[in-house]
PDB file of N, CA and C in Angstrom:
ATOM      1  N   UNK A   1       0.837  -1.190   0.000  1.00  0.00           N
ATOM      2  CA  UNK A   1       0.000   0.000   0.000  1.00  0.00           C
ATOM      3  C   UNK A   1       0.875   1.243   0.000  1.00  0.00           C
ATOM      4  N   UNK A   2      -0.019   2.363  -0.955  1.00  0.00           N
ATOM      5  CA  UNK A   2       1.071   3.634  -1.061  1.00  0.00           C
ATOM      6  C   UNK A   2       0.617   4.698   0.063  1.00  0.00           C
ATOM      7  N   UNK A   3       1.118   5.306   1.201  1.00  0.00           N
ATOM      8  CA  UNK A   3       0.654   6.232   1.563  1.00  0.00           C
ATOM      9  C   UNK A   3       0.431   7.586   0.926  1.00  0.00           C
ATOM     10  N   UNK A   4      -0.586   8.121   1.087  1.00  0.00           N
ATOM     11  CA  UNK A   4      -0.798   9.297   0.410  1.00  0.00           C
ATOM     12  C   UNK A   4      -1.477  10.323   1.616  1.00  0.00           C
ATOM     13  N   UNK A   5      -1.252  11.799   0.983  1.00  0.00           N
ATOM     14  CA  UNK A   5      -1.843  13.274   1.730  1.00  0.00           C
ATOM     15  C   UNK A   5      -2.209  13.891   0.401  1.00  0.00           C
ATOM     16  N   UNK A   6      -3.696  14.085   0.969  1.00  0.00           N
ATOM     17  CA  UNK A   6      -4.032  15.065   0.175  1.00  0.00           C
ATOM     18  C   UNK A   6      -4.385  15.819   1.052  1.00  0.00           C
ATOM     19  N   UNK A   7      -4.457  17.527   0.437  1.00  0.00           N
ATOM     20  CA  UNK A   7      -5.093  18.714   1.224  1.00  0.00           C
ATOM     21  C   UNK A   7      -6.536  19.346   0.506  1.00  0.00           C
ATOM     22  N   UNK A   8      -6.662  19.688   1.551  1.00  0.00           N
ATOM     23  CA  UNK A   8      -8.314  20.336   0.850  1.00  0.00           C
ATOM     24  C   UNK A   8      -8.595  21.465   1.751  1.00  0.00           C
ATOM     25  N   UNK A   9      -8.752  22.921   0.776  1.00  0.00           N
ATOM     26  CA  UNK A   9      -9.347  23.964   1.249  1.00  0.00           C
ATOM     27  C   UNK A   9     -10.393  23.963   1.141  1.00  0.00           C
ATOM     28  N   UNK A  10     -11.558  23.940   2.648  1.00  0.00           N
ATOM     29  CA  UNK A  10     -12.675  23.880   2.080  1.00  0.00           C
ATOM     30  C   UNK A  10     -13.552  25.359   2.017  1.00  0.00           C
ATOM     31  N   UNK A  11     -13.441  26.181   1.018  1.00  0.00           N
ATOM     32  CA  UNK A  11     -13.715  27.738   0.721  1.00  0.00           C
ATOM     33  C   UNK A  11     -15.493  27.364   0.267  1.00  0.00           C
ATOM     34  N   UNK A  12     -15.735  26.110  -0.902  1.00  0.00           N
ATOM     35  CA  UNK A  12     -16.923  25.673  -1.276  1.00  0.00           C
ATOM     36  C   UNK A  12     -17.449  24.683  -1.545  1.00  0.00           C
ATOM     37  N   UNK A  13     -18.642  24.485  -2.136  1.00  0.00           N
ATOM     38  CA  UNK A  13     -19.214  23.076  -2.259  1.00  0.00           C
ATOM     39  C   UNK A  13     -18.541  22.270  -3.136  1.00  0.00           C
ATOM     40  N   UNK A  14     -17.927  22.525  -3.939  1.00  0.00           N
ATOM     41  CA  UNK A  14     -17.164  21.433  -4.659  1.00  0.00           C
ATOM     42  C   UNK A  14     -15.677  20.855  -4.367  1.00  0.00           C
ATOM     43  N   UNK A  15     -15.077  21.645  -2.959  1.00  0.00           N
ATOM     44  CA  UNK A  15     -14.079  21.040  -2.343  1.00  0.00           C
ATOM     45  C   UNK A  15     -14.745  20.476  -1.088  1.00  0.00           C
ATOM     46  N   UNK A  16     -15.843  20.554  -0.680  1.00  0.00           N
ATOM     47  CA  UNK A  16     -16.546  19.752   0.319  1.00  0.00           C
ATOM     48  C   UNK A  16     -16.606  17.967  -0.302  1.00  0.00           C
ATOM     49  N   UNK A  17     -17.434  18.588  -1.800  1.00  0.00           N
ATOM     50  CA  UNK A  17     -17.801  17.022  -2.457  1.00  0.00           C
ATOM     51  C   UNK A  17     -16.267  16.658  -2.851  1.00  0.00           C
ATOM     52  N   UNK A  18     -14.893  17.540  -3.315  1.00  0.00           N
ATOM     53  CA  UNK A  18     -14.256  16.753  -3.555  1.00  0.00           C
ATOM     54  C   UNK A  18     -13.746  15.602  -2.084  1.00  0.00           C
ATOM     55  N   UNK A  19     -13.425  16.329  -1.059  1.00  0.00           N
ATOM     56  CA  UNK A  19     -13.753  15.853   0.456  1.00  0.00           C
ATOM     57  C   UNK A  19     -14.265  14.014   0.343  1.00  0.00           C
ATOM     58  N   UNK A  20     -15.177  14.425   0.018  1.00  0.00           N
ATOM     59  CA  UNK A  20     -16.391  13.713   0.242  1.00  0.00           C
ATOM     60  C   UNK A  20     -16.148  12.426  -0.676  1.00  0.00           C
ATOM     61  N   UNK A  21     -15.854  12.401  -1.997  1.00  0.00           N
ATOM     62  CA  UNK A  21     -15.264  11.902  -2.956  1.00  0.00           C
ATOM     63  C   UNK A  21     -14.105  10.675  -2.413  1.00  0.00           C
ATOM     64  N   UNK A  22     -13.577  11.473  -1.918  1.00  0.00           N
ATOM     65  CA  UNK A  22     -11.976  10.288  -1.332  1.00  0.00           C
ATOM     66  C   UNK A  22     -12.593   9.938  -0.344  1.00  0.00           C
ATOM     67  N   UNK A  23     -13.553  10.746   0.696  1.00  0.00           N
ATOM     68  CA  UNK A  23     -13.592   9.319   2.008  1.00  0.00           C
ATOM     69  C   UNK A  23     -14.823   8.146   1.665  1.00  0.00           C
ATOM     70  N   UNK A  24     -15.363   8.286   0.247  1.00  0.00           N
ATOM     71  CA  UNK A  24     -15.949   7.684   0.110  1.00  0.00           C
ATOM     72  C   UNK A  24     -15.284   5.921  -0.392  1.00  0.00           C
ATOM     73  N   UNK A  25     -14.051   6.541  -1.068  1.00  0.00           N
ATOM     74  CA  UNK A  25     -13.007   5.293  -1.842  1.00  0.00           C
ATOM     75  C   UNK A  25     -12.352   5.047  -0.638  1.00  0.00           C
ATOM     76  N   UNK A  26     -11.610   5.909   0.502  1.00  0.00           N
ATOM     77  CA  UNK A  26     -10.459   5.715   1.152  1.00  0.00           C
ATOM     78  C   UNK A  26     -11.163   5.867   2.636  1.00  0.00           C
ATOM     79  N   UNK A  27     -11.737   4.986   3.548  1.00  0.00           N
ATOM     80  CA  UNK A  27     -13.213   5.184   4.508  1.00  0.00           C
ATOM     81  C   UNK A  27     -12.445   5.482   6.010  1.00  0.00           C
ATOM     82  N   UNK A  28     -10.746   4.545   5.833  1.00  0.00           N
ATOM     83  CA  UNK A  28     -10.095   4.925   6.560  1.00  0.00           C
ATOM     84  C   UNK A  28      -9.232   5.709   6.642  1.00  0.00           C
ATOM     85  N   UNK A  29      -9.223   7.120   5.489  1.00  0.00           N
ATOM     86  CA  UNK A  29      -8.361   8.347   5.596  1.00  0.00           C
ATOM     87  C   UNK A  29      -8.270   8.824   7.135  1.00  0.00           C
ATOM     88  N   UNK A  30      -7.573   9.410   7.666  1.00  0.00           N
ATOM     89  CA  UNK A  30      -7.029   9.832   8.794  1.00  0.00           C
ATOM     90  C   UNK A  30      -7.214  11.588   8.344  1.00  0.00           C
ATOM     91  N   UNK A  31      -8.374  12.419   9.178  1.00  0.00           N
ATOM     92  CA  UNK A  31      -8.710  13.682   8.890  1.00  0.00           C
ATOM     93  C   UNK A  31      -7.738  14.532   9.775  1.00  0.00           C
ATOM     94  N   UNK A  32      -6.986  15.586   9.628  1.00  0.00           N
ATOM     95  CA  UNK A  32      -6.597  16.487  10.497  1.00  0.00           C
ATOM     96  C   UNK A  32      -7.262  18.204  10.301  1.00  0.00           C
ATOM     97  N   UNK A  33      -7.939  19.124  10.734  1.00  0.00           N
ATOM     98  CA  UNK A  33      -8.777  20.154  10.508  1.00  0.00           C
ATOM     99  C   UNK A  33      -7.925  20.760  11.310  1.00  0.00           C
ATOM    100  N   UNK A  34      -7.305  21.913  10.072  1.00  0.00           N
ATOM    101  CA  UNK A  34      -6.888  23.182  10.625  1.00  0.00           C
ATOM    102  C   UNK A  34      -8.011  24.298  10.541  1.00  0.00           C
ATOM    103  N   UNK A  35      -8.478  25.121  11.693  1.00  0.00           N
ATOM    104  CA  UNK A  35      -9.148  26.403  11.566  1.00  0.00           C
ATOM    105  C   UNK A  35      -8.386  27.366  12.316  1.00  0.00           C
ATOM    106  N   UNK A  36      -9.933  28.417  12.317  1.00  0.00           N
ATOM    107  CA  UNK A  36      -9.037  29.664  13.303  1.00  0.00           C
ATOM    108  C   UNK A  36      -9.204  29.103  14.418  1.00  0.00           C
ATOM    109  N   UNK A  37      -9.578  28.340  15.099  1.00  0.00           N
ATOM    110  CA  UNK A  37     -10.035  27.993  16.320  1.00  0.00           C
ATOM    111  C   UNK A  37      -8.926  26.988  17.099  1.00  0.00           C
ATOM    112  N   UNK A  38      -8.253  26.421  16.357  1.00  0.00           N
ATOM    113  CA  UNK A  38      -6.817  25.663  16.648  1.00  0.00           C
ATOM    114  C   UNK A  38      -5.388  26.434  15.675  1.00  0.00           C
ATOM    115  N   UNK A  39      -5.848  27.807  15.082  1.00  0.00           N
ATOM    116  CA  UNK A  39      -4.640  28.447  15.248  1.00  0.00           C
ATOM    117  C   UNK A  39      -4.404  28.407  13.497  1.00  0.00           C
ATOM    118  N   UNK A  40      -5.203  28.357  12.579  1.00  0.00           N
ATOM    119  CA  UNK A  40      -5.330  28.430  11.288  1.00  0.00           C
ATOM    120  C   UNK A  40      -5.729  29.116  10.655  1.00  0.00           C
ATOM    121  N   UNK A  41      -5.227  30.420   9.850  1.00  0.00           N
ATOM    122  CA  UNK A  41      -6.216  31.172   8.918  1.00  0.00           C
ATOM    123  C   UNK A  41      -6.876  32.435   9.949  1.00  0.00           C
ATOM    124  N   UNK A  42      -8.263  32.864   9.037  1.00  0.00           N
ATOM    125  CA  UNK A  42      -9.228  33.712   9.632  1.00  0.00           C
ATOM    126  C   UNK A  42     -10.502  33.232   9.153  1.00  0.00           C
ATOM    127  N   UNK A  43     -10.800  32.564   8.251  1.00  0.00           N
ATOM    128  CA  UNK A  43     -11.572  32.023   8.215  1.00  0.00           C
ATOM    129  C   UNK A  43     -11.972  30.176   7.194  1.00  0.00           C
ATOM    130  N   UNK A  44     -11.229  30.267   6.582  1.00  0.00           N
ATOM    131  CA  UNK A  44     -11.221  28.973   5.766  1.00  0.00           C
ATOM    132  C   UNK A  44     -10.566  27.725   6.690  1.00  0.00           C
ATOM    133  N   UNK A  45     -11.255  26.333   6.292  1.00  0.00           N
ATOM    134  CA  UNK A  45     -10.378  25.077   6.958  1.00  0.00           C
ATOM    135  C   UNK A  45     -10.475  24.449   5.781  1.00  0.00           C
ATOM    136  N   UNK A  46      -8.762  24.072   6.220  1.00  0.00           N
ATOM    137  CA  UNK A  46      -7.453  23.117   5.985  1.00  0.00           C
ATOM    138  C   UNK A  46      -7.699  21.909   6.563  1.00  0.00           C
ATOM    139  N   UNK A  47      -7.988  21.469   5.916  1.00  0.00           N
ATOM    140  CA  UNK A  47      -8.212  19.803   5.961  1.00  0.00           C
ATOM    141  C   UNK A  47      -7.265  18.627   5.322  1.00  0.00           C
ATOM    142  N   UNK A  48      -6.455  17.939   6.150  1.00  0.00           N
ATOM    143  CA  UNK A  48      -5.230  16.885   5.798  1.00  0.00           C
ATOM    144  C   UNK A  48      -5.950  15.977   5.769  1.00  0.00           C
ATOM    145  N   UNK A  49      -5.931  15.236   4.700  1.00  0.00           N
ATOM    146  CA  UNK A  49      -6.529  13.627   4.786  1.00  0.00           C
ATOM    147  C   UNK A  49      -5.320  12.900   4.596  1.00  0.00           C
ATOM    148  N   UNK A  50      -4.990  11.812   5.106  1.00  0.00           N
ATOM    149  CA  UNK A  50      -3.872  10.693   5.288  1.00  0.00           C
ATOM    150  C   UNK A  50      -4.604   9.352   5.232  1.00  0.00           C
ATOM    151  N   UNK A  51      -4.178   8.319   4.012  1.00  0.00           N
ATOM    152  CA  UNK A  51      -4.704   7.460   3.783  1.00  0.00           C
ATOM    153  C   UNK A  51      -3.879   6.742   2.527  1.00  0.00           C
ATOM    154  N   UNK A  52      -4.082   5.192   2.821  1.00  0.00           N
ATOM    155  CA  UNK A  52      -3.216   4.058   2.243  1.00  0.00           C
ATOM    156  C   UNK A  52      -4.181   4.455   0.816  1.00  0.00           C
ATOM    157  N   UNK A  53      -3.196   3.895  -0.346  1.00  0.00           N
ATOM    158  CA  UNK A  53      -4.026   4.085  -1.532  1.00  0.00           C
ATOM    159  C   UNK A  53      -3.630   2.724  -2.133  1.00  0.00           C
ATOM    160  N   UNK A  54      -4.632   1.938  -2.018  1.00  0.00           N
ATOM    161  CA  UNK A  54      -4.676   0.436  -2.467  1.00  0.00           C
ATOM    162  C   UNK A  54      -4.471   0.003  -4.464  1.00  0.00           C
ATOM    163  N   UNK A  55      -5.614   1.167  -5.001  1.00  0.00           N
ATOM    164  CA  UNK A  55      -5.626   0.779  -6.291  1.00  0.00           C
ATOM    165  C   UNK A  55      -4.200   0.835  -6.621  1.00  0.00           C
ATOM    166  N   UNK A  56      -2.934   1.389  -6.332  1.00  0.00           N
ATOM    167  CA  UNK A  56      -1.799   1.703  -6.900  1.00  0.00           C
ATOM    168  C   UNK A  56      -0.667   0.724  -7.055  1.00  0.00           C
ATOM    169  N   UNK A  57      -1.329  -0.335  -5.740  1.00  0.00           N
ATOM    170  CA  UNK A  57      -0.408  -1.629  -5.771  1.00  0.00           C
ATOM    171  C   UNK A  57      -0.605  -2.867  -6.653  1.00  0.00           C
ATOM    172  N   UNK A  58      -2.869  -2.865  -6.051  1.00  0.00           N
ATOM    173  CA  UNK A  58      -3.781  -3.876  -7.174  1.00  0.00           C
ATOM    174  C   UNK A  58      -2.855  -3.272  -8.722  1.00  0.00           C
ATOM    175  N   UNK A  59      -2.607  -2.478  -9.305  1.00  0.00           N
ATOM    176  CA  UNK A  59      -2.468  -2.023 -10.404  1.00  0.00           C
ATOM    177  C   UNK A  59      -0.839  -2.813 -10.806  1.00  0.00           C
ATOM    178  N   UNK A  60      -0.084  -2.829  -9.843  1.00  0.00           N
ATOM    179  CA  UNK A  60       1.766  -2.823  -9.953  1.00  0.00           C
ATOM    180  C   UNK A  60       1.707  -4.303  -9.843  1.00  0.00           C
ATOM    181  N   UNK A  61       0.367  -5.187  -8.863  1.00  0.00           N
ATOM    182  CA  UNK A  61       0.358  -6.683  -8.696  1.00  0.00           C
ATOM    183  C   UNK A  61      -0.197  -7.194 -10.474  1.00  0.00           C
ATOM    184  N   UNK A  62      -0.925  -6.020 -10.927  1.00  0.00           N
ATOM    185  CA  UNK A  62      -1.128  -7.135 -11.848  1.00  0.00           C
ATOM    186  C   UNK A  62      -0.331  -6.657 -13.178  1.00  0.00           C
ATOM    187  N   UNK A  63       0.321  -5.619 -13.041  1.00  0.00           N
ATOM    188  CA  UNK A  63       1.381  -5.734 -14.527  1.00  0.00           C
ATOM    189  C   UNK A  63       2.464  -6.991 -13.601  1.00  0.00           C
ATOM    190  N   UNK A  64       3.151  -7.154 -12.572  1.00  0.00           N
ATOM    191  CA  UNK A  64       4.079  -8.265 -11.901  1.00  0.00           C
ATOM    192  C   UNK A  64       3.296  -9.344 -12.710  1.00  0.00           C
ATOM    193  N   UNK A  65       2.228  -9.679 -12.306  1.00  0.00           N
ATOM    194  CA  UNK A  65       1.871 -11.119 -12.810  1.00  0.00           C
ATOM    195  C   UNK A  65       1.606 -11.213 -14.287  1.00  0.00           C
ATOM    196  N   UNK A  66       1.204 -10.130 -15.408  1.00  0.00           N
ATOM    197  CA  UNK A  66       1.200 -10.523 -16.483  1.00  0.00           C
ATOM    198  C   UNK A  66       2.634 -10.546 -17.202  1.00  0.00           C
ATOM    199  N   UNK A  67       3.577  -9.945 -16.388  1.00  0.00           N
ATOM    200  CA  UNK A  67       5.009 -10.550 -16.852  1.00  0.00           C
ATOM    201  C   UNK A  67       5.552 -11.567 -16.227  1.00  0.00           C
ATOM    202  N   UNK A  68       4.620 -12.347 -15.692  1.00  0.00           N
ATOM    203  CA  UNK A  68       5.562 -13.929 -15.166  1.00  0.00           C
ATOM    204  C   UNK A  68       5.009 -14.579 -16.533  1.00  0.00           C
TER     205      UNK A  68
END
């Protein structure tokens, strides 16, 4: 498995749904929320998602096996 970070400003609805999008594929992303309220910005949150990305290996297992 590959670890991956993605970030997401969430300013509007289509970085909410993009949000929304990955924890729907990745259920165990790991969320971290920066605001003003823990010392972020003035008004927008910074959102870290941390999460294994499976399709990338399924993908590397099966070019390995169509070259055996």
């Amino acid at each position: 498995m590959t670890r991956k970070i993605n970030v997401f400003s969430l300013r509007s609805r289509d970085e909410v749904d993009s949000l929304n999008a990955l924890l729907k594929t990745h259920s165990k992303a790991k969320l971290t929320y920066m605001t003003p309220s823990n010392g972020y910005g003035s008004g927008d949150a910074l959102v870290i998602a941390d999460y294994e990305n499976d399709e990338e290996d399924n993908e590397n297992e099966i070019r390995k096996q169509s070259s055996i």
